[in-house]
C-alpha atoms as a PDB file:
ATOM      1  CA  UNK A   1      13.031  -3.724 -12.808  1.00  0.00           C
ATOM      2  CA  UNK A   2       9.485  -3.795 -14.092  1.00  0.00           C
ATOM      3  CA  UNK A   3       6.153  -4.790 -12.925  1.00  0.00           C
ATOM      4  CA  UNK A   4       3.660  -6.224 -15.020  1.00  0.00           C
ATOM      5  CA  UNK A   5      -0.126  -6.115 -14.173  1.00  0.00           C
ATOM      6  CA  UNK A   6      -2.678  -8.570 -15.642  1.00  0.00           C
ATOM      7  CA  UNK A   7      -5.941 -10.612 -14.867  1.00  0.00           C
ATOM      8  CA  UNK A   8      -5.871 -14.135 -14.687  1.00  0.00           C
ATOM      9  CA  UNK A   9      -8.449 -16.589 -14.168  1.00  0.00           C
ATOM     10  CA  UNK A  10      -7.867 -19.287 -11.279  1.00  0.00           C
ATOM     11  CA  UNK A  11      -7.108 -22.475 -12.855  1.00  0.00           C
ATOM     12  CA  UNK A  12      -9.658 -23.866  -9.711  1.00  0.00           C
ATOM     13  CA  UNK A  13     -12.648 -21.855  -9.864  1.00  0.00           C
ATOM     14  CA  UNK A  14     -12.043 -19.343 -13.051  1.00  0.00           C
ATOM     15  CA  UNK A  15     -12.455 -16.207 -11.083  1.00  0.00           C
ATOM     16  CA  UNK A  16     -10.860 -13.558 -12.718  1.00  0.00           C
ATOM     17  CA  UNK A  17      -7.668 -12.244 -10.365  1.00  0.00           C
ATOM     18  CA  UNK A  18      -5.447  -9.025 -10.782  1.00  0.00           C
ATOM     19  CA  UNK A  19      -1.706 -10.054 -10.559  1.00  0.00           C
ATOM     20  CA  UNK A  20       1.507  -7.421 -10.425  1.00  0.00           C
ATOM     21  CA  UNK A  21       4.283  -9.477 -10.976  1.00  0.00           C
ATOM     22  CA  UNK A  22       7.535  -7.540 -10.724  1.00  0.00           C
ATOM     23  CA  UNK A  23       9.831  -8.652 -13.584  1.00  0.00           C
ATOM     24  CA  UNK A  24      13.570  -9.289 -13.052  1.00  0.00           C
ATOM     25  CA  UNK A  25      15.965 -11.265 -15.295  1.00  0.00           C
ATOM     26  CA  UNK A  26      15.479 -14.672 -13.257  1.00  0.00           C
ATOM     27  CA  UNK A  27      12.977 -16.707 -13.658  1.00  0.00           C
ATOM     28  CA  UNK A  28      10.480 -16.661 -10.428  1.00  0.00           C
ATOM     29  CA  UNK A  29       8.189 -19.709  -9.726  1.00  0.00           C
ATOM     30  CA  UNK A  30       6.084 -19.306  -6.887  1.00  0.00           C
ATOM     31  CA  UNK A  31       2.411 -19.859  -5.421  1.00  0.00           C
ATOM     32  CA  UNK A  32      -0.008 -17.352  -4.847  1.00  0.00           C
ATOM     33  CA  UNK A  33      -4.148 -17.784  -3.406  1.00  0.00           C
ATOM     34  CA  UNK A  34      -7.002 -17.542  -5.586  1.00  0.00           C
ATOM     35  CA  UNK A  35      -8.480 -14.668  -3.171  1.00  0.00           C
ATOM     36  CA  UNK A  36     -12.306 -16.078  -4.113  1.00  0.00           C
ATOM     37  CA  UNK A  37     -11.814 -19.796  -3.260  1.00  0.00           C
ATOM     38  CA  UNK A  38      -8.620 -19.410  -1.541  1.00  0.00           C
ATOM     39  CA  UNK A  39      -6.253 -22.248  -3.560  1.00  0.00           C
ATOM     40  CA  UNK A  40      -3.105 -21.985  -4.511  1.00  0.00           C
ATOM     41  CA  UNK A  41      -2.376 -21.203  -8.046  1.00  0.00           C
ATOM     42  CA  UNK A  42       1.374 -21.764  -9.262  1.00  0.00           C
ATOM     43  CA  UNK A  43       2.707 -19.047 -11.308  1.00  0.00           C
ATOM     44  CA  UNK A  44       5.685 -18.898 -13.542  1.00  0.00           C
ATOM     45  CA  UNK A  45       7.434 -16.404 -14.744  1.00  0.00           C
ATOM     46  CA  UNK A  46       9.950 -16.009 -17.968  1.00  0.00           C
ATOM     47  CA  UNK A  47      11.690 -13.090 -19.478  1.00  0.00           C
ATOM     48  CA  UNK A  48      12.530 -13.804 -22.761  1.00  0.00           C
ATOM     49  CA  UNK A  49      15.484 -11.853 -23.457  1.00  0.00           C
ATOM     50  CA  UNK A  50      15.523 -12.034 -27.223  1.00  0.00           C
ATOM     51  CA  UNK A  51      11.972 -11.563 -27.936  1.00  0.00           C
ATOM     52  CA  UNK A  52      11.841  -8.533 -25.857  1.00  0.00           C
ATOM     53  CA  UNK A  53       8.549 -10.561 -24.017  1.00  0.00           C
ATOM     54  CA  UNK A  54       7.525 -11.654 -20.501  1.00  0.00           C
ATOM     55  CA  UNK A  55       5.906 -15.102 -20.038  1.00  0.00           C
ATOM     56  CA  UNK A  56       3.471 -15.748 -17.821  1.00  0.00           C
ATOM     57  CA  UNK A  57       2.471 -19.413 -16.696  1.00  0.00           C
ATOM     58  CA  UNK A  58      -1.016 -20.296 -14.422  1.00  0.00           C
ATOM     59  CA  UNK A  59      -1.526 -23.775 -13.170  1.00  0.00           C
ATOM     60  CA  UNK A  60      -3.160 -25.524 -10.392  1.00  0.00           C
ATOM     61  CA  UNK A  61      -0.324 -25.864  -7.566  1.00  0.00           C
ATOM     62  CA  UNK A  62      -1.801 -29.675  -7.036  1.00  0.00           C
ATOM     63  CA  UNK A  63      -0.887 -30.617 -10.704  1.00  0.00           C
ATOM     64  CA  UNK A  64       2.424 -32.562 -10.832  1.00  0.00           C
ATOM     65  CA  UNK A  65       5.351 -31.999 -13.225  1.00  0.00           C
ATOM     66  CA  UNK A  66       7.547 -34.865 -14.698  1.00  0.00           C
END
C-alpha cells in the first residue's frame, strides 16, 4: 500500500487543495470537501497495473454520469 500526495484544484471554485490518497489495487470512488468553499468534489481513483501509473480523476460531485 502506497499513498500518493498531490494538489488539485476544486472543480467549483479552483482553489488549489492537497490530497493523500492511499493507493490499493481497487479502484476507490469517493467524495471529499473543497476545504475553501466547502463542496463536494468526486474523486476517482485507478491503478493501472500495466503501466506501472496511478490515475487520478476530479469532478464536480453534482455532474451526472450516463
Amino acid at each position: 500500500m502506497a499513498l500518493l500526495n498531490r494538489t488539485i484544484d476544486c472543480p467549483f471554485c479552483g482553489h488549489a487543495t492537497h490530497l493523500t490518497v492511499e493507493v490499493t489495487d481497487d479502484d476507490q470512488d469517493y467524495t471529499e470537501d473543497c476545504s475553501n468553499c466547502c463542496n463536494p468534489m468526486h474523486i476517482r481513483v485507478h491503478k493501472d497495473q500495466q503501466h506501472h501509473k496511478v490515475q487520478l480523476f476530479i469532478d464536480a460531485d453534482d455532474e451526472q454520469y450516463y
